[in-house]
C-alpha atoms as a PDB file:
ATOM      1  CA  UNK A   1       6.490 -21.937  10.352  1.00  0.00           C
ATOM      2  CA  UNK A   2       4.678 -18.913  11.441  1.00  0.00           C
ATOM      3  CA  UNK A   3       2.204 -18.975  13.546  1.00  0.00           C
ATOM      4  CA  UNK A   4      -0.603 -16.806  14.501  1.00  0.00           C
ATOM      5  CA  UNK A   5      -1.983 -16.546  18.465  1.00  0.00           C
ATOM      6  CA  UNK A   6      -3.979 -14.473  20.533  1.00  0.00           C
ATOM      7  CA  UNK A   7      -2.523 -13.025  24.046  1.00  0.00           C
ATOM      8  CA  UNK A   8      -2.960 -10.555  26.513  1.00  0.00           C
ATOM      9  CA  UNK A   9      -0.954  -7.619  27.545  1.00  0.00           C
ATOM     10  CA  UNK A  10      -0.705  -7.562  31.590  1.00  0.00           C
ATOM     11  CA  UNK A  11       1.816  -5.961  33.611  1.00  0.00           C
ATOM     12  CA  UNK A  12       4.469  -5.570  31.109  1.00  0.00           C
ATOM     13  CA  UNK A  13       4.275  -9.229  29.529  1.00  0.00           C
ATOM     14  CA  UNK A  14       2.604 -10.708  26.954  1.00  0.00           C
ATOM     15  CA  UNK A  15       0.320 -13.996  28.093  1.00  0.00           C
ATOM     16  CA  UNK A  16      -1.181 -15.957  24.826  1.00  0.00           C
ATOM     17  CA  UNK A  17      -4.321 -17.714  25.488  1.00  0.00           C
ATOM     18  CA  UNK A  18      -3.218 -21.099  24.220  1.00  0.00           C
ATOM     19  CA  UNK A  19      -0.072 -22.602  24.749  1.00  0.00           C
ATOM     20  CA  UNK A  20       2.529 -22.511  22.269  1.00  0.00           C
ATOM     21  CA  UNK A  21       4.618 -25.035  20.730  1.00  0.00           C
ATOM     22  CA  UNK A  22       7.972 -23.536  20.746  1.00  0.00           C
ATOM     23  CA  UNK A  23      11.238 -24.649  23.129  1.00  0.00           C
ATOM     24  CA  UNK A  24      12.315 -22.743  25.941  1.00  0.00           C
ATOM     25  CA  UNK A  25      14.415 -19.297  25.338  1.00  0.00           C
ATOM     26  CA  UNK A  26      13.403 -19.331  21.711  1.00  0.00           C
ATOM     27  CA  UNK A  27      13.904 -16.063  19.658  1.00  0.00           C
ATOM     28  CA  UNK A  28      10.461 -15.050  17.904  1.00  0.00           C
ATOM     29  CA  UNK A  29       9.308 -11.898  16.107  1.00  0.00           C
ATOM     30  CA  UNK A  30       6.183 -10.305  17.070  1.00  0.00           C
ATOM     31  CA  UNK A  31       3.548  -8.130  14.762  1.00  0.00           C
ATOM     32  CA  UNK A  32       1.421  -6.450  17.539  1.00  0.00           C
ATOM     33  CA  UNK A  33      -2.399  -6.111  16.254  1.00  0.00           C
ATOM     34  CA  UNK A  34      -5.171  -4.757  18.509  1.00  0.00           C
ATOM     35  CA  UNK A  35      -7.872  -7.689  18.600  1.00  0.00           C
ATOM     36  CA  UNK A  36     -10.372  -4.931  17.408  1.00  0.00           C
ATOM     37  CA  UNK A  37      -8.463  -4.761  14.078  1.00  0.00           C
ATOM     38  CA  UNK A  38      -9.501  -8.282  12.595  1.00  0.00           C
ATOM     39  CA  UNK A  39     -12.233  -7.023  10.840  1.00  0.00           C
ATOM     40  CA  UNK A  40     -10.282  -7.059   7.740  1.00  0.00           C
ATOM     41  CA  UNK A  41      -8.270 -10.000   8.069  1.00  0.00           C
ATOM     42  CA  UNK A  42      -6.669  -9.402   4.445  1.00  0.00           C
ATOM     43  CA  UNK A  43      -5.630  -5.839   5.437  1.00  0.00           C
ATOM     44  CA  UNK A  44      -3.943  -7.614   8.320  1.00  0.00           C
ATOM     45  CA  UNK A  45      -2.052 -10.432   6.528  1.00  0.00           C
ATOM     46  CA  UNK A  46      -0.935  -7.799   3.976  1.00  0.00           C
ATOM     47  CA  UNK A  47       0.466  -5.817   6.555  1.00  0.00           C
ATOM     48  CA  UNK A  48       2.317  -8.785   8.079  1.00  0.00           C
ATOM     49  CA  UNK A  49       4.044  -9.614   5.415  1.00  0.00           C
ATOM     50  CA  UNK A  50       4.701  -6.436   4.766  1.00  0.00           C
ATOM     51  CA  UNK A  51       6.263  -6.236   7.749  1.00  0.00           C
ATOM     52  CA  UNK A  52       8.247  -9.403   7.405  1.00  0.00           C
ATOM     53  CA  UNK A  53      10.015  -7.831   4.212  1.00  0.00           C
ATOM     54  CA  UNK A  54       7.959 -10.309   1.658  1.00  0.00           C
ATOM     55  CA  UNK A  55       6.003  -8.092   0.006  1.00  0.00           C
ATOM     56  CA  UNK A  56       5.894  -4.573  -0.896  1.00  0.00           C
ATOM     57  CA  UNK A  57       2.853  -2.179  -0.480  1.00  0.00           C
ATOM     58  CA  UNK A  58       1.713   0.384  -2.458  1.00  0.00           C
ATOM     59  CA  UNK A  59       2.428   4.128  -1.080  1.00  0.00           C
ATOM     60  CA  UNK A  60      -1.699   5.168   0.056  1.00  0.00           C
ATOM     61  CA  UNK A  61      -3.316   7.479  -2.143  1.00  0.00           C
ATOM     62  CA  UNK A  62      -4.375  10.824  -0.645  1.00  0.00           C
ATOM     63  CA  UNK A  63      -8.179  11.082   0.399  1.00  0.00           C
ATOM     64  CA  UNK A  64      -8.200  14.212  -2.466  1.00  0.00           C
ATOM     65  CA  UNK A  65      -8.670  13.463  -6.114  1.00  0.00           C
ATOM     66  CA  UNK A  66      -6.343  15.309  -8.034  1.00  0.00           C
ATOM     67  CA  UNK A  67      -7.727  19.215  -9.682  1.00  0.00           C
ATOM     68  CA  UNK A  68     -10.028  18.126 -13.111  1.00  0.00           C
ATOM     69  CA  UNK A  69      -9.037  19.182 -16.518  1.00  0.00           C
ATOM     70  CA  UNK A  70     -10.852  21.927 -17.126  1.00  0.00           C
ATOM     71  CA  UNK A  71     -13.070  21.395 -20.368  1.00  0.00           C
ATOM     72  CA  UNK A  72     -11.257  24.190 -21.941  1.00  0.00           C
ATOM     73  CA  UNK A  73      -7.913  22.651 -21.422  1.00  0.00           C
ATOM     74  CA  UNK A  74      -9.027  19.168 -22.718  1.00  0.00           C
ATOM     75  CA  UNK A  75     -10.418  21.019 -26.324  1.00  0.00           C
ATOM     76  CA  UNK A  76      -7.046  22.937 -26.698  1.00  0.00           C
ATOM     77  CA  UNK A  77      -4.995  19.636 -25.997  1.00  0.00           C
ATOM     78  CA  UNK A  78      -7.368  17.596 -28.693  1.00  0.00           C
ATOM     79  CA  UNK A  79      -7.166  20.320 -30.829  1.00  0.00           C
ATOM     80  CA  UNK A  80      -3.429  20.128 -30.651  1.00  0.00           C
ATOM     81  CA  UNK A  81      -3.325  16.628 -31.169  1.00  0.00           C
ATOM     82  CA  UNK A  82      -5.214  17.050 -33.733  1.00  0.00           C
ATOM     83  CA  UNK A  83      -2.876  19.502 -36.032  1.00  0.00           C
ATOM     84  CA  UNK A  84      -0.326  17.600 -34.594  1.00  0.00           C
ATOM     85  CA  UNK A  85      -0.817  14.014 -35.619  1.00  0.00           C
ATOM     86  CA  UNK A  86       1.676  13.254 -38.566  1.00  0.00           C
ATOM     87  CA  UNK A  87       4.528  13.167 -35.583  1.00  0.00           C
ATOM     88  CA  UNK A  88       4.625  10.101 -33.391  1.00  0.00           C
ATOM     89  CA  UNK A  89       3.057  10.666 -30.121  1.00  0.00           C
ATOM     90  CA  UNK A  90       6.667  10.392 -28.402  1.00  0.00           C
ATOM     91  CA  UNK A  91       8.281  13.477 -30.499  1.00  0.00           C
ATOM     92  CA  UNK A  92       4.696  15.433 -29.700  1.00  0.00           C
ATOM     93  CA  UNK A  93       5.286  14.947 -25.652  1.00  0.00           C
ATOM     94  CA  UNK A  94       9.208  15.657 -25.900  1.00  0.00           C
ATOM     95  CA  UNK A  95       8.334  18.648 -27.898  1.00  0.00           C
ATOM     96  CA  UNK A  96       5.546  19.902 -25.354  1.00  0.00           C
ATOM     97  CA  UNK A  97       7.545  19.236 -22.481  1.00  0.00           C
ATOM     98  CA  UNK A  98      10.736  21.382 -23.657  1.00  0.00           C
ATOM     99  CA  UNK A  99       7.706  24.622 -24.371  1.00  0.00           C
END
């Protein structure tokens, strides 16, 4: 069952605080989080599992919104749609995509 513990980092070995129930020379897997970073304790169990391979994250979005439509770009496209509408909406974006 997984377990989550606090230790310290001295000399090249990790020391947890409180002692652990586990057997000598037993394999484990360690996540390594800075103590500071449990101020967002679901961003942290997110990333563990991630980690684990149980769940998949989302790629990040970049910090810029994409360029806006210009409003003379959105009136042309409504206008088109507009002419356009006695095609299905499917045939209308194969069509423009092929221009």
């Amino acid at each position: 069952m997984p377990e989550t513990i606090t230790a310290t980092y001295k000399n090249g070995s990790l020391y947890p605080v409180s002692p652990l129930n586990l057997p000598d020379n037993k394999s484990v897997r360690i996540v390594i989080l800075p103590a500071e970073s449990h101020d967002n304790k679901k961003d942290d169990l997110l990333q563990i599992m991630h980690n684990a391979v149980l769940i998949r994250l989302a790629p990040q979005s970049s910090s810029t919104p994409p360029d806006p439509v210009s409003e003379k770009k959105r009136m042309k496209i409504a206008k088109k749609l507009g002419q356009t509408m006695e095609k299905p909406l499917s045939e209308i974006i194969i069509s423009d995509r092929n221009q």
